[in-house]
PDB file of N, CA and C in Angstrom:
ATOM      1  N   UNK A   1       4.676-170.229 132.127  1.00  0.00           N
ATOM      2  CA  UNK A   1       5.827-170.914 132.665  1.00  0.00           C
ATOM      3  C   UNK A   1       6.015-170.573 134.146  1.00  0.00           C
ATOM      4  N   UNK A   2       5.608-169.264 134.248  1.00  0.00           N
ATOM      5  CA  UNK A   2       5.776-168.982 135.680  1.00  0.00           C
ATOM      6  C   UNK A   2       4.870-169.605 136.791  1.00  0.00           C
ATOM      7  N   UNK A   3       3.981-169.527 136.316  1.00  0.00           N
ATOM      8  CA  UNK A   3       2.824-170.425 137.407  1.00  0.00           C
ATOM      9  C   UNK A   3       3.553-171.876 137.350  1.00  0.00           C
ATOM     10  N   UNK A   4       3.146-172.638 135.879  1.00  0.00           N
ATOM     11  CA  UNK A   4       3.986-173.908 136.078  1.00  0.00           C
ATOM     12  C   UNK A   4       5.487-174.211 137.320  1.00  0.00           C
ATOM     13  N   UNK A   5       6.047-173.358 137.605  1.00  0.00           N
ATOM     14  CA  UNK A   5       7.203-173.251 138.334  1.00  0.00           C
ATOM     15  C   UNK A   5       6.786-173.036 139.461  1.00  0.00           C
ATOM     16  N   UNK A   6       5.771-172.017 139.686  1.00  0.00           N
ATOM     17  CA  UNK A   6       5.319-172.029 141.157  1.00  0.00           C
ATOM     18  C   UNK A   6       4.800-173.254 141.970  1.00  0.00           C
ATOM     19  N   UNK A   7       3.655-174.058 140.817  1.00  0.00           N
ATOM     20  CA  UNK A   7       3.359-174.952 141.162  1.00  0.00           C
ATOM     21  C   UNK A   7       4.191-175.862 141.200  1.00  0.00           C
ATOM     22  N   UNK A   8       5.204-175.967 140.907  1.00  0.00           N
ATOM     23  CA  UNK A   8       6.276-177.041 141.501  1.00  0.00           C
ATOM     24  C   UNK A   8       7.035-176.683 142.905  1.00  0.00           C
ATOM     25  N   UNK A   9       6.839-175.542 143.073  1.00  0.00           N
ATOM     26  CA  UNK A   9       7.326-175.358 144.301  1.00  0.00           C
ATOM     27  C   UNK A   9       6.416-175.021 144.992  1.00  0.00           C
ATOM     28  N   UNK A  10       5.327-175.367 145.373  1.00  0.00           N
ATOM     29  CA  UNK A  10       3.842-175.299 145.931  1.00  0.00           C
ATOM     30  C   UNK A  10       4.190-177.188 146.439  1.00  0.00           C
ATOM     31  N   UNK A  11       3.963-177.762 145.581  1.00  0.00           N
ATOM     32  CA  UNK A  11       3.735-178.994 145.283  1.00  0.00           C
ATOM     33  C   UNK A  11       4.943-179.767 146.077  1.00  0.00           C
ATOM     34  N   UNK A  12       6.501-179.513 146.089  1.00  0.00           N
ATOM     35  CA  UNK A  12       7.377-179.863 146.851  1.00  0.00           C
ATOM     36  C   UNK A  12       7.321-178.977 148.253  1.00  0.00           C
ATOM     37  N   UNK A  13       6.759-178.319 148.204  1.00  0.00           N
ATOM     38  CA  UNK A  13       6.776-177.512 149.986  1.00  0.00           C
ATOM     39  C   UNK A  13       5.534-178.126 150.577  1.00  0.00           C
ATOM     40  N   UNK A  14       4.710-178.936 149.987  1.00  0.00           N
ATOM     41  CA  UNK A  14       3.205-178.930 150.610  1.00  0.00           C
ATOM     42  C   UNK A  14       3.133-180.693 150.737  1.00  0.00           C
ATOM     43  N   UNK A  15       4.355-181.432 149.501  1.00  0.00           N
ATOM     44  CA  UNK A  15       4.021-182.532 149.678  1.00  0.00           C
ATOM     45  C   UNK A  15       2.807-183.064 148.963  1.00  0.00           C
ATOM     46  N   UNK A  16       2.403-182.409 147.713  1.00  0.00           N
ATOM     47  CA  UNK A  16       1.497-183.183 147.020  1.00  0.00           C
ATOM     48  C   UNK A  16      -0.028-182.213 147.695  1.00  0.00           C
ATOM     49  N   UNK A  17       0.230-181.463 148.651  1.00  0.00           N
ATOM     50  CA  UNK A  17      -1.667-181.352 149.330  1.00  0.00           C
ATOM     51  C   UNK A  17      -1.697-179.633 148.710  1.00  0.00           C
ATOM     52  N   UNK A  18      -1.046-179.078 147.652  1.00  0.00           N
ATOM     53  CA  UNK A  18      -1.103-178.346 147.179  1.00  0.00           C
ATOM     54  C   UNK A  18      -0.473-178.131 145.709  1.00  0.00           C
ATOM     55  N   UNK A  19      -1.874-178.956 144.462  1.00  0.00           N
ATOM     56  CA  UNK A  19      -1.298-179.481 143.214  1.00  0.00           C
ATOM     57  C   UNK A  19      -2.340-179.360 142.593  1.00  0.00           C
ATOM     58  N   UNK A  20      -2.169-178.447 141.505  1.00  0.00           N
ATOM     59  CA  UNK A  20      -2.660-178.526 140.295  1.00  0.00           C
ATOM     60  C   UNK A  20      -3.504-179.446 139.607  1.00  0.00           C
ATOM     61  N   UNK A  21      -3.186-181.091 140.224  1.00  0.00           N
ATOM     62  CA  UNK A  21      -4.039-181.791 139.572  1.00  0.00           C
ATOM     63  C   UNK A  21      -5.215-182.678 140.627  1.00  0.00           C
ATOM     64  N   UNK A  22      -5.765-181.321 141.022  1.00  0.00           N
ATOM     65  CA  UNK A  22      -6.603-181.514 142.056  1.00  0.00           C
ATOM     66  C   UNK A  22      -7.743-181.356 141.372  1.00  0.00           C
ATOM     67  N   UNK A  23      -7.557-181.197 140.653  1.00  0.00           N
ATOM     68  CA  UNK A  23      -9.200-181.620 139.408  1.00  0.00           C
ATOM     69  C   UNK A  23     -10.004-182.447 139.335  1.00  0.00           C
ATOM     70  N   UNK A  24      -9.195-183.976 139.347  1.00  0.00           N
ATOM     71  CA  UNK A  24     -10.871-184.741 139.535  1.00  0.00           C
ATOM     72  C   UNK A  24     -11.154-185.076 140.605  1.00  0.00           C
ATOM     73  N   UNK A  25     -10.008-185.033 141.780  1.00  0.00           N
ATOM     74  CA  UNK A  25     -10.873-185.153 143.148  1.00  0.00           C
ATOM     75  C   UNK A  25     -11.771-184.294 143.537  1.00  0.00           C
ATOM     76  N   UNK A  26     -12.177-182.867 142.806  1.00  0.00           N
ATOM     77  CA  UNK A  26     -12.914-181.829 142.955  1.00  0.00           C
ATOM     78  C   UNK A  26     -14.200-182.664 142.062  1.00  0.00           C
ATOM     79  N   UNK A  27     -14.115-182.989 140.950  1.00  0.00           N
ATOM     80  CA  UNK A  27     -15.127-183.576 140.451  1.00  0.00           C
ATOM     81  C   UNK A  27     -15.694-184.706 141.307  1.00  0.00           C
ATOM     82  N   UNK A  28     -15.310-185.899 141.708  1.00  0.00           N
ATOM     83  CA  UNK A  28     -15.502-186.540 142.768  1.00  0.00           C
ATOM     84  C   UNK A  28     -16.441-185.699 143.639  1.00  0.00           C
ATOM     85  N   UNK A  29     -15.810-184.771 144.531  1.00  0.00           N
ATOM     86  CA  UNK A  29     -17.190-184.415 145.730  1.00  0.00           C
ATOM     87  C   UNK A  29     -17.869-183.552 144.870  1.00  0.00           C
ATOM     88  N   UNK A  30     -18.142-183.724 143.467  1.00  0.00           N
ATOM     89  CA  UNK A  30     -19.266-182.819 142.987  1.00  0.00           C
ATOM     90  C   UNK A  30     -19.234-181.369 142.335  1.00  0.00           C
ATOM     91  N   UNK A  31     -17.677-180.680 142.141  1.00  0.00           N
ATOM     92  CA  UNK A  31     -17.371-179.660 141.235  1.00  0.00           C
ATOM     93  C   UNK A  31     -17.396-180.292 139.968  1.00  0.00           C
ATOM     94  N   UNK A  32     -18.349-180.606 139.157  1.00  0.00           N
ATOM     95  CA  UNK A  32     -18.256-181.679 138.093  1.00  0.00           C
ATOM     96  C   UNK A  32     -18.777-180.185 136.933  1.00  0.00           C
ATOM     97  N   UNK A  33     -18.947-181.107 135.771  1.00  0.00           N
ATOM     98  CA  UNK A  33     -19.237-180.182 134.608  1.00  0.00           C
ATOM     99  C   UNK A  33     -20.825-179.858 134.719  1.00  0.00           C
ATOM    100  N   UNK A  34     -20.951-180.362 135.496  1.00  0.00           N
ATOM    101  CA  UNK A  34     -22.851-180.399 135.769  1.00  0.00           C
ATOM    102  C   UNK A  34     -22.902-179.092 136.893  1.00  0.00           C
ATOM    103  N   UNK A  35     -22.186-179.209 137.738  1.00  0.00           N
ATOM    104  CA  UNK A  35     -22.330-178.396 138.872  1.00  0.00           C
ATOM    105  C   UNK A  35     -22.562-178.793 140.031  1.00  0.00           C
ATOM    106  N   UNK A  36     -23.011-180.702 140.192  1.00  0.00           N
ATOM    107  CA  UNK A  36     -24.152-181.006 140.929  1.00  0.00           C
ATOM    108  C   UNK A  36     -23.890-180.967 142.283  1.00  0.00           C
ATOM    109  N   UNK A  37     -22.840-180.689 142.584  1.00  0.00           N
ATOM    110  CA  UNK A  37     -21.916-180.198 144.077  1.00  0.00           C
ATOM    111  C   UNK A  37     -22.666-181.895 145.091  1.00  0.00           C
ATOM    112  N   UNK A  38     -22.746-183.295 144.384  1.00  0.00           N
ATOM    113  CA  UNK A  38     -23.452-184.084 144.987  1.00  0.00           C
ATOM    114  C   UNK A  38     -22.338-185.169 145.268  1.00  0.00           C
ATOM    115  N   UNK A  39     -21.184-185.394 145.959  1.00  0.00           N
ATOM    116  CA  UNK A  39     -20.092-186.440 145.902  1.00  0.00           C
ATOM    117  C   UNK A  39     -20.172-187.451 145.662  1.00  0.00           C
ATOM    118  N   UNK A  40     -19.463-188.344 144.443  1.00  0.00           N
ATOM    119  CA  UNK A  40     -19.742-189.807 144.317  1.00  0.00           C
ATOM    120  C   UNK A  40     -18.968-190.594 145.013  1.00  0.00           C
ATOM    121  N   UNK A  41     -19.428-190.880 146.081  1.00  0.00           N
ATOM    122  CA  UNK A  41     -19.049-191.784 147.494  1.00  0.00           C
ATOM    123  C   UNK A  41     -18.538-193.136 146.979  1.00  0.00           C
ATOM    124  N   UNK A  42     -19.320-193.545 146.045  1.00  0.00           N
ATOM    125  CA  UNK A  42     -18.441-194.997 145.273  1.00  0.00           C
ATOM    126  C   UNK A  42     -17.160-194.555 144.978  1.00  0.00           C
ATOM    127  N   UNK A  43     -17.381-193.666 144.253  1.00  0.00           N
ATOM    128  CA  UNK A  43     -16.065-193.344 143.713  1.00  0.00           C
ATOM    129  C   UNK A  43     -14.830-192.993 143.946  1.00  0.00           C
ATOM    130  N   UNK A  44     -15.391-192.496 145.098  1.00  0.00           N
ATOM    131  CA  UNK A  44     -14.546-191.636 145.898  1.00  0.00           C
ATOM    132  C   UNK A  44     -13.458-192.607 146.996  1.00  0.00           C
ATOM    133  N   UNK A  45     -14.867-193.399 147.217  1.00  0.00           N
ATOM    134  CA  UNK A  45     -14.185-194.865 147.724  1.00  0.00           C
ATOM    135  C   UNK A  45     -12.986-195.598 147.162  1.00  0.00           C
ATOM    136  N   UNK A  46     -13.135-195.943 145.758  1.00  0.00           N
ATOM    137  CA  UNK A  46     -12.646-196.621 145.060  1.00  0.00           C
ATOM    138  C   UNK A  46     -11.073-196.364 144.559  1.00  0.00           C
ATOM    139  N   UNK A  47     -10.957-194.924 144.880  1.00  0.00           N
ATOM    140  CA  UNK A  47     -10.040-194.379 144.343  1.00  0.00           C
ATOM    141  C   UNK A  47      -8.909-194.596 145.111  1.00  0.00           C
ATOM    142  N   UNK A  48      -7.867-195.069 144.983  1.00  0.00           N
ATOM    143  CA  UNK A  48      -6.838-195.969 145.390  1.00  0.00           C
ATOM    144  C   UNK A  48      -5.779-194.817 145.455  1.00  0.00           C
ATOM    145  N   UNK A  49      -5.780-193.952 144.776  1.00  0.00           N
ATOM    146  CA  UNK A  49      -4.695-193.026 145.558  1.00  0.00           C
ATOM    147  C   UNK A  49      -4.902-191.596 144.928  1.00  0.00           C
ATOM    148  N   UNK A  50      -4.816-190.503 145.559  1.00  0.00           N
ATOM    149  CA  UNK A  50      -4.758-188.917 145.001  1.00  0.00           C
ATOM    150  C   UNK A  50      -3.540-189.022 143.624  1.00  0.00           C
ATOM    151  N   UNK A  51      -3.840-188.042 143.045  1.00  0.00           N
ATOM    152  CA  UNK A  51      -3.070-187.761 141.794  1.00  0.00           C
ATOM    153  C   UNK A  51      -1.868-186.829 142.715  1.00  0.00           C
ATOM    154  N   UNK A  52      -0.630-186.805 141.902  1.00  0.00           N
ATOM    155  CA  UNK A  52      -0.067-186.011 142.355  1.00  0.00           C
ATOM    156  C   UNK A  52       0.748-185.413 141.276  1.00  0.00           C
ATOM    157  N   UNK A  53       1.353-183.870 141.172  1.00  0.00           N
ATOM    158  CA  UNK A  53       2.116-183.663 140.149  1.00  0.00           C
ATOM    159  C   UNK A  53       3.367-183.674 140.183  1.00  0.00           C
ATOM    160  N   UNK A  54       4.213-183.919 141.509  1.00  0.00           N
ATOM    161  CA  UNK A  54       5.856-184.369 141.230  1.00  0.00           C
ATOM    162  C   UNK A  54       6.281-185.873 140.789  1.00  0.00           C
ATOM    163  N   UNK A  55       4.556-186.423 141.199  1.00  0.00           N
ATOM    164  CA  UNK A  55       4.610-188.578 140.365  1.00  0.00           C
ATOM    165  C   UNK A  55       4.089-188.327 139.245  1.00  0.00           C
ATOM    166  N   UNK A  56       3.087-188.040 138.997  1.00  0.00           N
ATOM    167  CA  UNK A  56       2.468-188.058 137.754  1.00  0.00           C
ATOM    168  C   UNK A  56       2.435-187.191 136.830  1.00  0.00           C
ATOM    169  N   UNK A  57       3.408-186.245 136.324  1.00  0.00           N
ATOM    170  CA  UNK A  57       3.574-185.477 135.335  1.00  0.00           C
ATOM    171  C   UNK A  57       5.147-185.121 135.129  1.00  0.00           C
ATOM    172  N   UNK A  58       5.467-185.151 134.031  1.00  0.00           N
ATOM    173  CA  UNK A  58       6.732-184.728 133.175  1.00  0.00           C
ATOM    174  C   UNK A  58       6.603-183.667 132.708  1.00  0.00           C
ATOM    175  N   UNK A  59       6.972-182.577 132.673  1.00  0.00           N
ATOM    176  CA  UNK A  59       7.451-181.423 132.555  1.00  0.00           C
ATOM    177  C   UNK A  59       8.577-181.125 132.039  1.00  0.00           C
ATOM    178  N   UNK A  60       8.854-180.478 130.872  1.00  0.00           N
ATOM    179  CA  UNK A  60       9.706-179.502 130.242  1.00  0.00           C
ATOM    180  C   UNK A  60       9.559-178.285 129.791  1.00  0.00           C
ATOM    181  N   UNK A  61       9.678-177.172 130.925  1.00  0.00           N
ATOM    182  CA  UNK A  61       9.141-175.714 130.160  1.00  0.00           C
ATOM    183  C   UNK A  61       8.010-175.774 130.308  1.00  0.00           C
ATOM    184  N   UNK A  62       6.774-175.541 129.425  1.00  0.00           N
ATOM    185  CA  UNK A  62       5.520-175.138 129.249  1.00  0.00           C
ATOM    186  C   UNK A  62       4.939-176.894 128.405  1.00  0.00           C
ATOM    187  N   UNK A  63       5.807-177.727 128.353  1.00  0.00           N
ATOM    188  CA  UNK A  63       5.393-178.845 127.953  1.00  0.00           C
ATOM    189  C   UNK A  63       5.407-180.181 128.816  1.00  0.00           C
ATOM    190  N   UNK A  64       3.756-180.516 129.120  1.00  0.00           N
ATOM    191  CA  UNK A  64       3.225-181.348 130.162  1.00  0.00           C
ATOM    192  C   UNK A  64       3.086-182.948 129.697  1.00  0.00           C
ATOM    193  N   UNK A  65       3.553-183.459 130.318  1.00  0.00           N
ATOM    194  CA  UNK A  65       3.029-184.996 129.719  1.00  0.00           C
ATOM    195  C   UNK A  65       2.730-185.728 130.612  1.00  0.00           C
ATOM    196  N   UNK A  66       1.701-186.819 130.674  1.00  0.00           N
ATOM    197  CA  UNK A  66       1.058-187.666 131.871  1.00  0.00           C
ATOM    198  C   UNK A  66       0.888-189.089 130.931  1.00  0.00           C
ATOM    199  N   UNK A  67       1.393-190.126 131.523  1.00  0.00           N
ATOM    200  CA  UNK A  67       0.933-191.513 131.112  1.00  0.00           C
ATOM    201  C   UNK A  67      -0.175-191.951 131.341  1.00  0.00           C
ATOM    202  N   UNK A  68      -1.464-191.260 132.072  1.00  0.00           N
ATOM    203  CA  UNK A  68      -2.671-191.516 131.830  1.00  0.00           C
ATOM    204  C   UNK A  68      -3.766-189.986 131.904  1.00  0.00           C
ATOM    205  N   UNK A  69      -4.819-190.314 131.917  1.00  0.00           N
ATOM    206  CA  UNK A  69      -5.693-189.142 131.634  1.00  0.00           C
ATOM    207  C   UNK A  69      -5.669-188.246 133.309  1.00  0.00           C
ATOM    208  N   UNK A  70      -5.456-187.183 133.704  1.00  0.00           N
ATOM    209  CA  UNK A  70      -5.419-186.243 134.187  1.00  0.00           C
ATOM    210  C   UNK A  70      -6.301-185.265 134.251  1.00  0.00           C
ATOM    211  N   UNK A  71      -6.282-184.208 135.330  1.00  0.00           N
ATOM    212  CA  UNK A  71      -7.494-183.294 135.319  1.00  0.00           C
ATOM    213  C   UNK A  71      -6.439-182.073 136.037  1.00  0.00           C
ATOM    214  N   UNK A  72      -6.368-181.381 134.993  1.00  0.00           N
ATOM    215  CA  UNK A  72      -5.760-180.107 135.848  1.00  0.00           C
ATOM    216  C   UNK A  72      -6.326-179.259 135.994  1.00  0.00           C
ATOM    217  N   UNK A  73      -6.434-178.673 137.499  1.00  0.00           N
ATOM    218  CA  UNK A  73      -7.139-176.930 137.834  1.00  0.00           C
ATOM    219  C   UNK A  73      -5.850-175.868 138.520  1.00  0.00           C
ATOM    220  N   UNK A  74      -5.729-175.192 138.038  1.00  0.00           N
ATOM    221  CA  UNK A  74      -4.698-174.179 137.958  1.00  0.00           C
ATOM    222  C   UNK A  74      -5.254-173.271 139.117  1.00  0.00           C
ATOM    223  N   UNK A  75      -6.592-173.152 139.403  1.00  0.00           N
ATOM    224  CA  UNK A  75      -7.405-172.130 139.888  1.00  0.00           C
ATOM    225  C   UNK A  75      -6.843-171.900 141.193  1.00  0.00           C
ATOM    226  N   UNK A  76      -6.276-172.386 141.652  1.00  0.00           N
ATOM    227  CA  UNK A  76      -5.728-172.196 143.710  1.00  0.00           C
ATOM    228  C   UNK A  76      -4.346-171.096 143.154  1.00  0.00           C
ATOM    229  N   UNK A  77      -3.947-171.374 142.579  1.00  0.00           N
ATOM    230  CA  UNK A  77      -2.862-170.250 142.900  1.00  0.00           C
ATOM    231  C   UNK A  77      -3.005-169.180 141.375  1.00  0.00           C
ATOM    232  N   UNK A  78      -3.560-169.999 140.378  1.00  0.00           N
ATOM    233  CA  UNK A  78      -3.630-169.417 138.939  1.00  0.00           C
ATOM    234  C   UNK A  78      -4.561-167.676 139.069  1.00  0.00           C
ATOM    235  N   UNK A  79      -5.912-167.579 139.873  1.00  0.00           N
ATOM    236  CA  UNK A  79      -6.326-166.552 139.831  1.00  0.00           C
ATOM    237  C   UNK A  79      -6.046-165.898 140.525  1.00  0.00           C
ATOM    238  N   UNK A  80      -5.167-166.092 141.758  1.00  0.00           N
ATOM    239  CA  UNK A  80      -4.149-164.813 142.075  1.00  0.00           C
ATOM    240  C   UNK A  80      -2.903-164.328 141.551  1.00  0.00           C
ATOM    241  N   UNK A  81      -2.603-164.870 140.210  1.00  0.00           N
ATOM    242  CA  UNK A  81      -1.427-165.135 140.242  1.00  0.00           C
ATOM    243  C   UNK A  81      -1.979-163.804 138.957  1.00  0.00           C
ATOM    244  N   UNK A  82      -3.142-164.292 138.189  1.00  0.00           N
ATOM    245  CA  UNK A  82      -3.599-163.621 137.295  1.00  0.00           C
ATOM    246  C   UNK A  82      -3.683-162.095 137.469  1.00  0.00           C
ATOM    247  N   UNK A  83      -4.642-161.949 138.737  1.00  0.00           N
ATOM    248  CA  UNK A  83      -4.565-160.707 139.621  1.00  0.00           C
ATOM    249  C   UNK A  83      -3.208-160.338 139.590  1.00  0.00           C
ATOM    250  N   UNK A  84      -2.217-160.850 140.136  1.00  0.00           N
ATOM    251  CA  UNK A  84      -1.014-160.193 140.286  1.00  0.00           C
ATOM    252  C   UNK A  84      -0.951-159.325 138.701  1.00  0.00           C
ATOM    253  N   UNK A  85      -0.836-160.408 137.588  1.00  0.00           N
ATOM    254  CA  UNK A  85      -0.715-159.711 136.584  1.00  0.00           C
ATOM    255  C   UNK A  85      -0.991-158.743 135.922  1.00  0.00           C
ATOM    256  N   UNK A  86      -2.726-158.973 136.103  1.00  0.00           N
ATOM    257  CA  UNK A  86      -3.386-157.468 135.033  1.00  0.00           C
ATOM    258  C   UNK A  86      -2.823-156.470 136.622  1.00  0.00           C
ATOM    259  N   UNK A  87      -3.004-156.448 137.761  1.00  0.00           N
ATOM    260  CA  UNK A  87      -2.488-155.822 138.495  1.00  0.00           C
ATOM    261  C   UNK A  87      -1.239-154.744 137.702  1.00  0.00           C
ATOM    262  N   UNK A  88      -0.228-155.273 137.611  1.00  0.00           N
ATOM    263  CA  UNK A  88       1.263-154.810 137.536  1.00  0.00           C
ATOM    264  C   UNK A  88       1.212-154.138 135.952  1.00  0.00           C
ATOM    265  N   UNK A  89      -0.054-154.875 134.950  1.00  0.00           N
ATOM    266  CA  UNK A  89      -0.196-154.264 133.528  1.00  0.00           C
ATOM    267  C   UNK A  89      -0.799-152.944 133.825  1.00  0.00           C
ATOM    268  N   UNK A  90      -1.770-152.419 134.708  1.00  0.00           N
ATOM    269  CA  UNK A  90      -2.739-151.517 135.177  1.00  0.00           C
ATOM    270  C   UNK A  90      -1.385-150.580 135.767  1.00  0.00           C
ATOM    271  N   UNK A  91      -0.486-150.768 136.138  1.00  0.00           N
ATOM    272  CA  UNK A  91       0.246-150.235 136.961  1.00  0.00           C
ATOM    273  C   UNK A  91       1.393-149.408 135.940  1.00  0.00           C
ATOM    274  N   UNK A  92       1.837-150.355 134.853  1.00  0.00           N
ATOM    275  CA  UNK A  92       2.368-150.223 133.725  1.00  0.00           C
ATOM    276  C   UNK A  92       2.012-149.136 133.267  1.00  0.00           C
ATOM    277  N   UNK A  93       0.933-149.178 132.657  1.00  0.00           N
ATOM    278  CA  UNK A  93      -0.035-148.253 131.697  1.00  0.00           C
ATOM    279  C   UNK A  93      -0.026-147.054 132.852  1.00  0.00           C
ATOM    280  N   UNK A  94       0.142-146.882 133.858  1.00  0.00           N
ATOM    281  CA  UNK A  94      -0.062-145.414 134.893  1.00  0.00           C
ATOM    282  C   UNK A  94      -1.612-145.343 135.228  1.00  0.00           C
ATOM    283  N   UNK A  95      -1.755-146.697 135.259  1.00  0.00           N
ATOM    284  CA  UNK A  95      -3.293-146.334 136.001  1.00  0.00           C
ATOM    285  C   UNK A  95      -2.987-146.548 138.074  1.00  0.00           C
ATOM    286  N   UNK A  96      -3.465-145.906 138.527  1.00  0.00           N
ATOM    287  CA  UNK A  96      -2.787-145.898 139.894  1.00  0.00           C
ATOM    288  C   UNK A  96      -3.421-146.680 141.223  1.00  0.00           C
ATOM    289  N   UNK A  97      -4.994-146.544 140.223  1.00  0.00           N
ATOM    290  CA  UNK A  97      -6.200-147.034 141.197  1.00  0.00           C
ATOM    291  C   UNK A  97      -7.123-147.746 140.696  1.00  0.00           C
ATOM    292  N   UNK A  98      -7.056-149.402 141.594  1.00  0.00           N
ATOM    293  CA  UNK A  98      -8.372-150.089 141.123  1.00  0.00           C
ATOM    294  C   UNK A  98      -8.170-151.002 141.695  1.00  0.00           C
ATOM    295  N   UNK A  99      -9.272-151.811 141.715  1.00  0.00           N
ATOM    296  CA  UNK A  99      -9.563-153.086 141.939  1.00  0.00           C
ATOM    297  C   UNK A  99      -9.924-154.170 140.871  1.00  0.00           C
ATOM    298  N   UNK A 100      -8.889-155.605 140.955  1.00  0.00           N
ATOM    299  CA  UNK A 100      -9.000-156.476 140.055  1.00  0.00           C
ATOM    300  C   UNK A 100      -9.722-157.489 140.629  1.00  0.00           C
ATOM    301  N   UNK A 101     -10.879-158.259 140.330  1.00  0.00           N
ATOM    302  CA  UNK A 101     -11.470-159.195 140.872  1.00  0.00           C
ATOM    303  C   UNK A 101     -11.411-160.753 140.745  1.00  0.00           C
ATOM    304  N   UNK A 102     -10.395-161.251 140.742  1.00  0.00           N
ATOM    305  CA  UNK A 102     -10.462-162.662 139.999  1.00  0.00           C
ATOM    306  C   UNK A 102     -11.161-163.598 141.129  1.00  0.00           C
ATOM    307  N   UNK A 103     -12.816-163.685 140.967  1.00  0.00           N
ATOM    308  CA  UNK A 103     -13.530-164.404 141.546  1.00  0.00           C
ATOM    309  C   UNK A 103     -13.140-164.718 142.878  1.00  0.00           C
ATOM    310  N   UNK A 104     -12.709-163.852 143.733  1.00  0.00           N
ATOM    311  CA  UNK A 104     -12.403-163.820 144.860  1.00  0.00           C
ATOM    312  C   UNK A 104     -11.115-163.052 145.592  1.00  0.00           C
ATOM    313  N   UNK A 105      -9.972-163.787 144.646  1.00  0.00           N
ATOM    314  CA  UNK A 105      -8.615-162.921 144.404  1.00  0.00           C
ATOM    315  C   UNK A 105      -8.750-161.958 143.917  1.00  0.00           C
ATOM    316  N   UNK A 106      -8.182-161.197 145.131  1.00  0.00           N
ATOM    317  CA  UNK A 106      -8.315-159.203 144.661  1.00  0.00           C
ATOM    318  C   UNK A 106      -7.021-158.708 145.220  1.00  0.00           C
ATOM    319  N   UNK A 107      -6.650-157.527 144.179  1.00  0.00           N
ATOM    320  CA  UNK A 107      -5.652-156.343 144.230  1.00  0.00           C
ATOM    321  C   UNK A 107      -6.505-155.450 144.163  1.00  0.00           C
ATOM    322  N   UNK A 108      -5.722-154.808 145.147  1.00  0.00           N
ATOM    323  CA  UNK A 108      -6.725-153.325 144.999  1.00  0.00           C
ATOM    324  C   UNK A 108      -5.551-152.413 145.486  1.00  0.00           C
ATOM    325  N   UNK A 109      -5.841-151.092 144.987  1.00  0.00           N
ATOM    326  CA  UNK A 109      -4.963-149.729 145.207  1.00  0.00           C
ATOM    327  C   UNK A 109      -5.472-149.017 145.205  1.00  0.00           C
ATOM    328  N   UNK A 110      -5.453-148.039 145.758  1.00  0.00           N
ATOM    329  CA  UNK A 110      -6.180-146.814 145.722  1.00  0.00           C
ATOM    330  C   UNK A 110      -6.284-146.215 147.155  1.00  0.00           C
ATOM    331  N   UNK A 111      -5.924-145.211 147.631  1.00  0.00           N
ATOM    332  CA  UNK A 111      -6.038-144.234 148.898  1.00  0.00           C
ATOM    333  C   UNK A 111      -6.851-144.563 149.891  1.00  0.00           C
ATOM    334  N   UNK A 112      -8.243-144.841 148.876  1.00  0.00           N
ATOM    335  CA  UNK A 112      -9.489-145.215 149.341  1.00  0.00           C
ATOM    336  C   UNK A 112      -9.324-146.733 149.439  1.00  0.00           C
ATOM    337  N   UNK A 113     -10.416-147.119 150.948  1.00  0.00           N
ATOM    338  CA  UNK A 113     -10.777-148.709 151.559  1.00  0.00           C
ATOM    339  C   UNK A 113     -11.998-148.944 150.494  1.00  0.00           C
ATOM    340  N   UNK A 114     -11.915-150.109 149.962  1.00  0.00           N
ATOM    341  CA  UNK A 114     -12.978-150.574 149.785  1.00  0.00           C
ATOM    342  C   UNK A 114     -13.812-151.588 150.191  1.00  0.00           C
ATOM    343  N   UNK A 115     -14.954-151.586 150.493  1.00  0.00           N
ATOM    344  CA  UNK A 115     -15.905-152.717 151.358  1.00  0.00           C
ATOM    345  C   UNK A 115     -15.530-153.512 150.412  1.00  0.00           C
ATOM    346  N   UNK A 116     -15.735-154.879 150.512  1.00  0.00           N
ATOM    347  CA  UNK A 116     -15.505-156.531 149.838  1.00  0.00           C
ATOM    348  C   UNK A 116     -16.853-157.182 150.521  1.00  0.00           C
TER     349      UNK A 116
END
């Protein structure tokens, strides 16, 4: 719920150019299920307008609804957000020092610098 909320206020501060349902325009230039990182330029063409999530999604709580098919990636704010979390669980438990890696997004603590 909390991310969901962030991303609404991501999404009204940015005007749509920071949204969750930036998924299939990522597929478009080629983040596809294949990998093929190769952009479909027709397609890309064709596409008559970006998705956005303050037009195109209904929201209540943790419950999403869209009147047509959608592509959500959480990943822009979701794996730091994740980091934050096991972060503050690590912190919980009295562990004092470490580094969390969420594929780029990192917390780190510890006395000691670590190279990246």
């Amino acid at each position: 719920m909390a991310l969901l909320d962030l991303y609404d206020r991501l999404v009204a501060a940015t005007d749509c150019a920071v949204d969750p349902l930036i998924g299939r325009d990522l597929e478009l230039l080629g983040y596809d299920a294949r990998y093929s990182l190769v952009p479909d330029a027709a397609a890309i063409a064709a596409r008559r307008r970006r998705d956005c999530w303050a037009r195109d999604i209904r929201r209540e709580g943790t419950t999403i609804t869209a009147d047509r098919a959608v592509v959500i990636d959480v990943g822009g704010a979701g794996k730091g957000y994740l980091a934050d979390l096991i972060a503050h669980t690590l912190l919980d438990a009295g562990i004092g020092a470490f580094v969390v890696d969420g594929s780029g997004d990192l917390r780190h603590r510890s006395r000691e610098p670590v190279m990246v």
